[in-house]
C-alpha atoms as a PDB file:
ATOM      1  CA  UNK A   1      97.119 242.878 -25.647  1.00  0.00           C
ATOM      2  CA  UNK A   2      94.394 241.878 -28.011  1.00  0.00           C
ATOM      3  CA  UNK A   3      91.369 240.556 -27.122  1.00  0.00           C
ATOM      4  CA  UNK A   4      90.266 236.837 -27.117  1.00  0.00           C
ATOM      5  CA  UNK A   5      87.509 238.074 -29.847  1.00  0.00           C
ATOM      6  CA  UNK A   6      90.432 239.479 -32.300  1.00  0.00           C
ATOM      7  CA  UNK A   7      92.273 236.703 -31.829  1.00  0.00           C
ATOM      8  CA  UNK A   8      89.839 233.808 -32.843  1.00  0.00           C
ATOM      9  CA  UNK A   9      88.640 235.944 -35.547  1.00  0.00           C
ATOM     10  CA  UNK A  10      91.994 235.560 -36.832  1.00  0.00           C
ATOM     11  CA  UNK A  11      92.671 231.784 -35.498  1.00  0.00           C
ATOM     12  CA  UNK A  12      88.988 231.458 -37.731  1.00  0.00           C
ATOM     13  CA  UNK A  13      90.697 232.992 -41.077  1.00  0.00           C
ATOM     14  CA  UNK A  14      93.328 230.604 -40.846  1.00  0.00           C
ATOM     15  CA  UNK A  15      91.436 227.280 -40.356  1.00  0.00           C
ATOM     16  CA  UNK A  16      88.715 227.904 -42.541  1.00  0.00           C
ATOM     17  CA  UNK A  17      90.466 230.119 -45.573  1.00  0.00           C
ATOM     18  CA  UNK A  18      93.679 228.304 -45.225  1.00  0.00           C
ATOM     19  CA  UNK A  19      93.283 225.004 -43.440  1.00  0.00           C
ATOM     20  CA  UNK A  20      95.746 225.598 -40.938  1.00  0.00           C
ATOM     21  CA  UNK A  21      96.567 223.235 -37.969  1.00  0.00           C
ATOM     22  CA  UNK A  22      99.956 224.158 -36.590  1.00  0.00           C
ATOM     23  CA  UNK A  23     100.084 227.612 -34.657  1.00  0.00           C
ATOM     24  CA  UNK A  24     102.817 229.225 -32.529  1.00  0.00           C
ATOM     25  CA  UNK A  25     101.993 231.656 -30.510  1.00  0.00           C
ATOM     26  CA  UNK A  26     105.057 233.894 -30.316  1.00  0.00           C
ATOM     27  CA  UNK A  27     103.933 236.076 -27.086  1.00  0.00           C
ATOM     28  CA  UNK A  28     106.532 235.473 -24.276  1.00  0.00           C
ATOM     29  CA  UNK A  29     103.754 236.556 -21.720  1.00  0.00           C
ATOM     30  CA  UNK A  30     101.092 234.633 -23.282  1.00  0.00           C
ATOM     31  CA  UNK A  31      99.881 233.061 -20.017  1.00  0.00           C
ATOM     32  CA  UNK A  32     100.584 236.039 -17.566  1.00  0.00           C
ATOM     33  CA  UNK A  33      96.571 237.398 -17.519  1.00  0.00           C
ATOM     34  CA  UNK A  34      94.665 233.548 -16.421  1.00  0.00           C
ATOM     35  CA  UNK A  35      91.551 235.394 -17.391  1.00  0.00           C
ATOM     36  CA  UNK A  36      92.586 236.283 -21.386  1.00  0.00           C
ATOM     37  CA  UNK A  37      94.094 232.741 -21.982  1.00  0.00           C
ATOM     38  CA  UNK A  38      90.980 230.866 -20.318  1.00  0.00           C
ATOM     39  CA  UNK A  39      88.560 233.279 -22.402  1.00  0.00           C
ATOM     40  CA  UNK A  40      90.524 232.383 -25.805  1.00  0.00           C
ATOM     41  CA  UNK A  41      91.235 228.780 -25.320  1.00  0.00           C
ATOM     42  CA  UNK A  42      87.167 228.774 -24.286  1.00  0.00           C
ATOM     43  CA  UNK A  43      87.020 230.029 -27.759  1.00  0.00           C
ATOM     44  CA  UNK A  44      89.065 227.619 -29.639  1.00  0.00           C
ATOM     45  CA  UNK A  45      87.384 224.802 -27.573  1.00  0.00           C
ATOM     46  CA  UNK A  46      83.955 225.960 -28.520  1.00  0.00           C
ATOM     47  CA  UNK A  47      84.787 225.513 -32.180  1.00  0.00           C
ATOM     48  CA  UNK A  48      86.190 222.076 -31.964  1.00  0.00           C
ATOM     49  CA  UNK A  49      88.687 223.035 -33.848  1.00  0.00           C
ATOM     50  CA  UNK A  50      91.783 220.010 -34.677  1.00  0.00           C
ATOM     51  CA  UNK A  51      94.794 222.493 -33.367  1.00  0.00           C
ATOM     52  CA  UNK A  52      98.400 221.674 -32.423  1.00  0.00           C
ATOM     53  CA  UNK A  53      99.569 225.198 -30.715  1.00  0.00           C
ATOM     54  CA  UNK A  54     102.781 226.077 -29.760  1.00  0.00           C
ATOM     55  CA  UNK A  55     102.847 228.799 -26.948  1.00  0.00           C
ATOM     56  CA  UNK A  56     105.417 230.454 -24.233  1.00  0.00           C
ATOM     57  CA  UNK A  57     104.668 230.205 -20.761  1.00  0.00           C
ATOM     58  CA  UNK A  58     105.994 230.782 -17.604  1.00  0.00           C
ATOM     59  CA  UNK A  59     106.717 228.880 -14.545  1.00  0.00           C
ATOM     60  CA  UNK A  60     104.870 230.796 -11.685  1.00  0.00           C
ATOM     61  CA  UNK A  61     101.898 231.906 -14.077  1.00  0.00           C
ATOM     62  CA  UNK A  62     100.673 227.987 -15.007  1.00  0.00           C
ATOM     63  CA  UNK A  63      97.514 227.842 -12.979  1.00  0.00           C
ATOM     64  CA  UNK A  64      95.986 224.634 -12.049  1.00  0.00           C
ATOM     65  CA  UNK A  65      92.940 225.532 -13.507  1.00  0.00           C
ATOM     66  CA  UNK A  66      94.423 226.450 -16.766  1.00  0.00           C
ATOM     67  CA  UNK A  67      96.340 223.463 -17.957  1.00  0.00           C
ATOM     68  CA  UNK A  68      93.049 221.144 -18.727  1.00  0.00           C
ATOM     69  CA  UNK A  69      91.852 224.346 -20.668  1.00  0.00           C
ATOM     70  CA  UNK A  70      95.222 224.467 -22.344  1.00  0.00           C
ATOM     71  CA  UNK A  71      95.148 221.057 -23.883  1.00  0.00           C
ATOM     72  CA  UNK A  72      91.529 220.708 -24.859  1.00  0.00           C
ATOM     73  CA  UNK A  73      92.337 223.860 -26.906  1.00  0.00           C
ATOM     74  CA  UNK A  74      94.780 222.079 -28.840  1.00  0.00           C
ATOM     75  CA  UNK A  75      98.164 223.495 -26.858  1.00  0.00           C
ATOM     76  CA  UNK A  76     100.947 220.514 -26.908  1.00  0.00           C
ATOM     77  CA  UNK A  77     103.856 222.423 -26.781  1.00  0.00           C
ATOM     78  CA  UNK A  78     104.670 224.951 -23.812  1.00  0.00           C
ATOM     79  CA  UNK A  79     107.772 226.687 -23.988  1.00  0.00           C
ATOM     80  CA  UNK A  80     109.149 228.000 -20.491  1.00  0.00           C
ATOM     81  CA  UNK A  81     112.130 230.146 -19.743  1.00  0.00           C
ATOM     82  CA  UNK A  82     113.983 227.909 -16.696  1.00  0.00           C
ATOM     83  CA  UNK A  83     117.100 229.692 -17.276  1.00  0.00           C
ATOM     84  CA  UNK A  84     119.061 229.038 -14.492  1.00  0.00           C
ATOM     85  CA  UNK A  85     119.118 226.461 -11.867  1.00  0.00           C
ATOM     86  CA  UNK A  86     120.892 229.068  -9.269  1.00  0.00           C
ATOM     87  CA  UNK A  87     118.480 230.917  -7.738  1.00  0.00           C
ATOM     88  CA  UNK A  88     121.049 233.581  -7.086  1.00  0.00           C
ATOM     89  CA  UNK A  89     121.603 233.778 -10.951  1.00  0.00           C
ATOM     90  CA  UNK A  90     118.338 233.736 -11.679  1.00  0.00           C
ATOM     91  CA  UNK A  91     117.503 236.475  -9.032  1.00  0.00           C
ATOM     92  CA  UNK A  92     120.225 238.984 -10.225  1.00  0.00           C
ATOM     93  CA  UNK A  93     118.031 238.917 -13.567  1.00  0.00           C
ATOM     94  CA  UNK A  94     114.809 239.045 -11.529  1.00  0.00           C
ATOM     95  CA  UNK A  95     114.033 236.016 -12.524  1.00  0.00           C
ATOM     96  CA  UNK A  96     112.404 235.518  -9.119  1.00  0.00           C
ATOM     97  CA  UNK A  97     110.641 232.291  -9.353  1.00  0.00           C
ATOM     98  CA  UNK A  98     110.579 229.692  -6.609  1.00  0.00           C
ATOM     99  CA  UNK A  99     113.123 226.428  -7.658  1.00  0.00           C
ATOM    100  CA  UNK A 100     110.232 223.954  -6.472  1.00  0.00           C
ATOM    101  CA  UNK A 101     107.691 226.060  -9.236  1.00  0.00           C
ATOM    102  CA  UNK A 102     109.981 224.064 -11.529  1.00  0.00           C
ATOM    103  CA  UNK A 103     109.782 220.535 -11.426  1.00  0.00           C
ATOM    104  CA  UNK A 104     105.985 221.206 -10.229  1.00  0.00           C
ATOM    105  CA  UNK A 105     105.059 223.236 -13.257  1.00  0.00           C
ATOM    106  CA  UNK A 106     106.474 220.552 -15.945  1.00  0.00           C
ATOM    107  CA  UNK A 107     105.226 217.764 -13.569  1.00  0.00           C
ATOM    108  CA  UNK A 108     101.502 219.420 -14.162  1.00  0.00           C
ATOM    109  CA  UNK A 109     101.436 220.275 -18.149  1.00  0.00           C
ATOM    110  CA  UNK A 110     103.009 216.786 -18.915  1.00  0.00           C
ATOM    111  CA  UNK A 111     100.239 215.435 -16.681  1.00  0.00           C
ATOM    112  CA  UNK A 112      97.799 217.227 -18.852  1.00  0.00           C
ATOM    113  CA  UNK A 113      99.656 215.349 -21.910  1.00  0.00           C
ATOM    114  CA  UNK A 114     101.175 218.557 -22.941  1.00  0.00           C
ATOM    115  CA  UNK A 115     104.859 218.747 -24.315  1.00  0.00           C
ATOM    116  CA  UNK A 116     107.499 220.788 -22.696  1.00  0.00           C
ATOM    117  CA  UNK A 117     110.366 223.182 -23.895  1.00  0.00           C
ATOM    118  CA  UNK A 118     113.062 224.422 -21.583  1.00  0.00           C
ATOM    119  CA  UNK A 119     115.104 227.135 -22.314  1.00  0.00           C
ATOM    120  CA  UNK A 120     118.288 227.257 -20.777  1.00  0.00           C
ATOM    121  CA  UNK A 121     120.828 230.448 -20.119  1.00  0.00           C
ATOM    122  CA  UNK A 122     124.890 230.190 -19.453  1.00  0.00           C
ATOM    123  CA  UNK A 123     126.495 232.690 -18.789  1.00  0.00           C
ATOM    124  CA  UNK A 124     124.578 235.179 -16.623  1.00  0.00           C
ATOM    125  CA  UNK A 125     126.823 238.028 -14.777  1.00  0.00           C
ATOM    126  CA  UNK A 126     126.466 235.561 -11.390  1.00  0.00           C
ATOM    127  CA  UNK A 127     126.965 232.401 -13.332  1.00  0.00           C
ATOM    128  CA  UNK A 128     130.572 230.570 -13.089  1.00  0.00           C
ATOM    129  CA  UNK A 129     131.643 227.032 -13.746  1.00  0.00           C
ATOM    130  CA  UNK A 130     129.659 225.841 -11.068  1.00  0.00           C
ATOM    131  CA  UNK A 131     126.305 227.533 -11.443  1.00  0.00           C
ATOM    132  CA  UNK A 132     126.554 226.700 -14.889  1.00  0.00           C
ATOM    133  CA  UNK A 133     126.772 222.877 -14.101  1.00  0.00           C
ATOM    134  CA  UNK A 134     124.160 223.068 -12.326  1.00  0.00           C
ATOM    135  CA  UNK A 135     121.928 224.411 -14.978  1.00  0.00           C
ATOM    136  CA  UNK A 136     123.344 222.025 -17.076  1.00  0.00           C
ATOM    137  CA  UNK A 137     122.347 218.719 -14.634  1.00  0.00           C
ATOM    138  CA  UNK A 138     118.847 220.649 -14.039  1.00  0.00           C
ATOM    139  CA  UNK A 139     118.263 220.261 -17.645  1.00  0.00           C
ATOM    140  CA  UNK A 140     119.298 216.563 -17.507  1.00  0.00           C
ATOM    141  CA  UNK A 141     117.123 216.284 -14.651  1.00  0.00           C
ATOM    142  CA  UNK A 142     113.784 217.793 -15.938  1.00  0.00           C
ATOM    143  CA  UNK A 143     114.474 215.807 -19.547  1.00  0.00           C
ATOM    144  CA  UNK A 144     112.127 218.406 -21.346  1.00  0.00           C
ATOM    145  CA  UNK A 145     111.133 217.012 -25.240  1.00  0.00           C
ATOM    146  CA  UNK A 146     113.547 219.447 -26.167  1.00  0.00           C
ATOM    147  CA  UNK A 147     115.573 222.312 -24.688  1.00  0.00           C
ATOM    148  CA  UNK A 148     117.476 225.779 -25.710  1.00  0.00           C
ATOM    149  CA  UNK A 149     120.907 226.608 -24.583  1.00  0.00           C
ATOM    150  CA  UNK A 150     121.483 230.162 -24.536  1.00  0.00           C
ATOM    151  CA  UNK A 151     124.193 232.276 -24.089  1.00  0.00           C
ATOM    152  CA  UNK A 152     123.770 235.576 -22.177  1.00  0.00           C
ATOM    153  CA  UNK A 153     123.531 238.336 -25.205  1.00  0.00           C
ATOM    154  CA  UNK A 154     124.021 241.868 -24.322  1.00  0.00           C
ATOM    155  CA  UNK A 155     121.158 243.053 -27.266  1.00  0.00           C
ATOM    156  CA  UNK A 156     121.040 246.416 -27.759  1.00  0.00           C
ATOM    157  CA  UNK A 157     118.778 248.732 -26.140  1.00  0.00           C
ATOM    158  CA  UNK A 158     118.649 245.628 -23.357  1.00  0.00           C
ATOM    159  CA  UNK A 159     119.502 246.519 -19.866  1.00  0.00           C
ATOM    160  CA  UNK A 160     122.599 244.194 -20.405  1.00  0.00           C
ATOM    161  CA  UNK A 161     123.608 245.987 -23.337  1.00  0.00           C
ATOM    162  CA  UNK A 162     123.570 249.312 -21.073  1.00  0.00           C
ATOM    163  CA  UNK A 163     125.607 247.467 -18.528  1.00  0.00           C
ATOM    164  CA  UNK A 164     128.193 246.215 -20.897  1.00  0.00           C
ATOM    165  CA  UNK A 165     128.507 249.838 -22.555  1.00  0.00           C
ATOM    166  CA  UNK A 166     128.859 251.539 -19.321  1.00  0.00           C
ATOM    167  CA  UNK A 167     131.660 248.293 -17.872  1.00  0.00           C
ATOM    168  CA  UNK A 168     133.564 248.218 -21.333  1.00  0.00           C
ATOM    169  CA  UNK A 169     132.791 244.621 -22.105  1.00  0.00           C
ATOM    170  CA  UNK A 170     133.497 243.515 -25.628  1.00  0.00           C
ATOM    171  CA  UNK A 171     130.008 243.384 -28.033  1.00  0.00           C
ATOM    172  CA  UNK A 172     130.035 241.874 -31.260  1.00  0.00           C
ATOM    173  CA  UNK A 173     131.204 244.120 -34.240  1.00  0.00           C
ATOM    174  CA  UNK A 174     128.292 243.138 -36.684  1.00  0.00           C
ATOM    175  CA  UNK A 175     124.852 242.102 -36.112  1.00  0.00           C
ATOM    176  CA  UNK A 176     126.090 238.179 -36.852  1.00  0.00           C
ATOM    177  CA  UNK A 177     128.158 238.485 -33.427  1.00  0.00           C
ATOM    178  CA  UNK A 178     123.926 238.729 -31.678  1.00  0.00           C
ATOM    179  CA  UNK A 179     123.064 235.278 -33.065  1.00  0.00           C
ATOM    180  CA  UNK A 180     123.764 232.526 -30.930  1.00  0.00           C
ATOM    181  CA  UNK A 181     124.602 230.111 -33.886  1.00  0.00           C
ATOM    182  CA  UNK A 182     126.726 232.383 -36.044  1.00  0.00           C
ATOM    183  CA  UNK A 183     130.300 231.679 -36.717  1.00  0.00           C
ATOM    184  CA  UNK A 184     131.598 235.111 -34.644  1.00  0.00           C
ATOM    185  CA  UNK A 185     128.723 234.729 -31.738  1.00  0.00           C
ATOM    186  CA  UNK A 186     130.155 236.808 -28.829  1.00  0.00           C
ATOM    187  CA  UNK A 187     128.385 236.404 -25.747  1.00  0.00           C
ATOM    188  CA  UNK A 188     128.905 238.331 -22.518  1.00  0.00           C
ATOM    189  CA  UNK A 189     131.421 237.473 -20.255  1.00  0.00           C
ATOM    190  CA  UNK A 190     130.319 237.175 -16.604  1.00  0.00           C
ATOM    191  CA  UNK A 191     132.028 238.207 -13.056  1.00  0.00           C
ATOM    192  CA  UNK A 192     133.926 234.930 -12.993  1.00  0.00           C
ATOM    193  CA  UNK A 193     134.027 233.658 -16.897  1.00  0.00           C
ATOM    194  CA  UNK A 194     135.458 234.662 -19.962  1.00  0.00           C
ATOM    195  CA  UNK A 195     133.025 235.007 -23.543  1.00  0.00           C
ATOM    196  CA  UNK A 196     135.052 232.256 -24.692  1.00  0.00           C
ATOM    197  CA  UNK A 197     134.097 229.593 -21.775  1.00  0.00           C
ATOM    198  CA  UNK A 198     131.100 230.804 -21.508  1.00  0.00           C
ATOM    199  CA  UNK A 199     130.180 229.854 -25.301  1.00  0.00           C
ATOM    200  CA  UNK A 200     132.390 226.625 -25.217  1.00  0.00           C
ATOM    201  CA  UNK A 201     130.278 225.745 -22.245  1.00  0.00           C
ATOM    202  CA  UNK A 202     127.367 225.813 -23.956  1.00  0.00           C
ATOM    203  CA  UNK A 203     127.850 223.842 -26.841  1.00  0.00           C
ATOM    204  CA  UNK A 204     129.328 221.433 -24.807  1.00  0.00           C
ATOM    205  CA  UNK A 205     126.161 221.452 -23.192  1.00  0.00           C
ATOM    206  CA  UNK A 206     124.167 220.986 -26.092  1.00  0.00           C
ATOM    207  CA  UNK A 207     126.038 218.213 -26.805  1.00  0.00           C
ATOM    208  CA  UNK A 208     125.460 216.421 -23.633  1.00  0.00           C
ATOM    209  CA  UNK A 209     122.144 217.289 -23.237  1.00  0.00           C
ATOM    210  CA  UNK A 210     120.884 215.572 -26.845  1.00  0.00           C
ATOM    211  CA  UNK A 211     123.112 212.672 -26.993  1.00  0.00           C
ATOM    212  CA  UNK A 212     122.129 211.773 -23.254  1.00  0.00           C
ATOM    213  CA  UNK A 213     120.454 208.149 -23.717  1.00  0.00           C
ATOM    214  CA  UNK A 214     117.937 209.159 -21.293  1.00  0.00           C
ATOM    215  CA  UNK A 215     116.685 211.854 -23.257  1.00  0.00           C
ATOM    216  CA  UNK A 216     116.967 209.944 -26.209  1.00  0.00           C
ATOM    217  CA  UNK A 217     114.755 206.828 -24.950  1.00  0.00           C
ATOM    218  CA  UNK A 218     112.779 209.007 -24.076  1.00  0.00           C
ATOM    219  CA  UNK A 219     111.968 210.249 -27.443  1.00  0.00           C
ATOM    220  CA  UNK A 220     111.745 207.089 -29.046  1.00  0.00           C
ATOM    221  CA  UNK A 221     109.591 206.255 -26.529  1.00  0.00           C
ATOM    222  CA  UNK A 222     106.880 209.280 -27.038  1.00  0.00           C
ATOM    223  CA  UNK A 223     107.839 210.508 -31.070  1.00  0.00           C
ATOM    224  CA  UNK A 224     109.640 207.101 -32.589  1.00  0.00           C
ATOM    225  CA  UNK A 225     112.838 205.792 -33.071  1.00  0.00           C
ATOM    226  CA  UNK A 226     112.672 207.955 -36.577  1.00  0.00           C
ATOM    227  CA  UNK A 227     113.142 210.959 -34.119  1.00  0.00           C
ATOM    228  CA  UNK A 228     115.534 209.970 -32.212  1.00  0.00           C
ATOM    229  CA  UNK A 229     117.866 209.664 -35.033  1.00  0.00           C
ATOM    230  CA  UNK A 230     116.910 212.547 -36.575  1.00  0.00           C
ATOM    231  CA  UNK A 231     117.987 214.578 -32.936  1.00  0.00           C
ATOM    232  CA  UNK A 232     121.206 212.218 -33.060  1.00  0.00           C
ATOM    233  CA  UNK A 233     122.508 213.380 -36.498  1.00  0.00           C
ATOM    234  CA  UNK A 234     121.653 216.851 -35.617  1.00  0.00           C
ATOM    235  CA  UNK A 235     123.913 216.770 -32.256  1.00  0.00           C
ATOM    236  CA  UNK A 236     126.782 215.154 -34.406  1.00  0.00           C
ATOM    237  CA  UNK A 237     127.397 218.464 -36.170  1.00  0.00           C
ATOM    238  CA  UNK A 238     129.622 221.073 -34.154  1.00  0.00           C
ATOM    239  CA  UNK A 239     129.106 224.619 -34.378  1.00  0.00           C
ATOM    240  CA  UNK A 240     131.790 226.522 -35.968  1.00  0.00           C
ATOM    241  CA  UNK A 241     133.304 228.861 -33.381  1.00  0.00           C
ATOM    242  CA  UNK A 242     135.536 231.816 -33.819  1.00  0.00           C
ATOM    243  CA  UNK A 243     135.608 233.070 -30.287  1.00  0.00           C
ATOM    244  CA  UNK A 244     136.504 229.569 -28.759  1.00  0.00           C
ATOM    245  CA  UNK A 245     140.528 230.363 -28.162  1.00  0.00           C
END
C-alpha cells in the first residue's frame, strides 16, 4: 500500500505537468484502511484541487466519517461490489456483508452527492433462477447511475478456477472465452444452472436493467436527456453469443 505522501506526489505531477481532472483509482480495497483514505483525501482537499475521482469501495468499509471527506476531495463516483442479493450466495463467496449495509451505504454516499456503481454477479455456485432474480430486482431496486452484470468467471489461478479444475467443469479454450463481452464468453455453470442460462440470464438482465424507465428518468433527471439516449442506443445492441444454445 503506498503512502498518502507517494500518492499526492503523483496526483501533483498530473494536475500541474499535465492538467489532469479525471482520475480512477483502480484499487478494489481502496477504502478498507479509514485512516490512509482520510490522510490522502486530507491531501487532495488541502490543495483545492478541481478533481472528479473515480474509486472502488466497499459496502461495510464506508464510514460515516469518511463520505464528507470523500466528496470534498473530488470523489463522485464510488464503485461497490453488491454482487448478490442472496445472502447465502453471497456468503458461499465470503462475501459476508450484512443485506441492510446495502441500501444504507448507497443511501449515505448519494447523500453526500456522490454517484454510485453497482456491480452485479449471476451465476455464483449457490445462485439458481431464483437467487438470480433476486439480484436482478435488487439492482432495480437500488437504481445505481449505472451498474455491471457479471457472470461468475472461473480465472485462472482464482480459487474458482481450482474448483472447476478439480469438478471437471468446462473453461474457455482461449483467453477470449475470460471476457465477459466476447463472442465465446463461457462462464461457470453453478449447482442448479447451466453456462448457457447463466450467460443468457445476464444479458437479459442488462437489458432490463438499462431500458427500465425508472432508471432512465432518472438519468435525465441528474445527467440530461442527451444521456439517456446515449444509454438507450447502447442497450439496443445485443451481444453476440456463441454459448447461448
Amino acid at each position: 500500500m503506498w503512502k498518502p505522501k507517494t500518492i499526492i506526489a503523483e496526483i501533483d505531477k498530473l494536475v500541474t505537468q499535465y492538467g489532469v481532472r479525471n482520475i480512477k483509482i483502480a484499487d478494489e480495497l481502496f477504502v478498507l484502511n479509514p485512516k490512509h483514505v482520510i490522510d490522502l483525501c486530507d491531501l487532495i482537499i488541502e490543495r483545492n484541487y478541481d478533481l472528479n475521482i473515480w474509486a472502488y469501495a466497499r459496502v461495510d468499509t464506508v464510514k460515516e466519517d469518511m463520505v464528507e471527506k470523500l466528496k470534498r476531495a473530488g470523489v463522485n463516483w464510488l464503485a461497490f461490489g453488491i454482487e448478490a442479493a442472496s445472502e447465502r450466495v453471497r456468503d458461499d463467496v465470503e462475501k459476508g456483508f450484512d443485506q441492510n449495509d446495502i441500501a444504507k451505504t448507497i443511501g449515505k454516499v448519494r447523500a453526500a452527492g456522490m454517484n454510485v456503481i453497482g456491480n452485479f454477479i449471476f451465476g455464483l455456485p449457490e445462485d439458481d433462477l431464483s437467487s438470480m432474480r433476486a439480484t436482478l430486482d435488487l439492482a432495480l431496486d437500488v437504481n445505481c447511475e449505472f451498474a455491471n452484470f457479471y457472470v461468475a468467471m472461473a480465472y485462472p489461478g482464482s480459487q474458482l478456477y481450482k474448483d472447476a479444475l478439480r469438478k471437471d467443469w468446462p473453461l474457455p479454450e482461449t483467453w477470449n472465452g475470460y471476457s465477459q463481452h466476447a463472442v465465446d464468453t463461457l462462464p461457470l455453470p453453478t449447482k442448479y444452472l447451466s453456462a448457457p442460462e447463466v450467460l443468457r440470464f445476464r444479458d437479459d438482465a442488462f437489458q432490463v436493467y438499462f431500458k427500465n424507465p425508472n432508471y432512465l428518468a432518472m438519468i435525465s433527471r441528474k445527467f440530461g436527456p442527451e444521456t439517456a439516449a446515449h444509454i438507450g442506443e447502447m442497450a439496443s445492441h445485443k451481444l453476440e453469443r456463441r454459448y447461448l444454445s
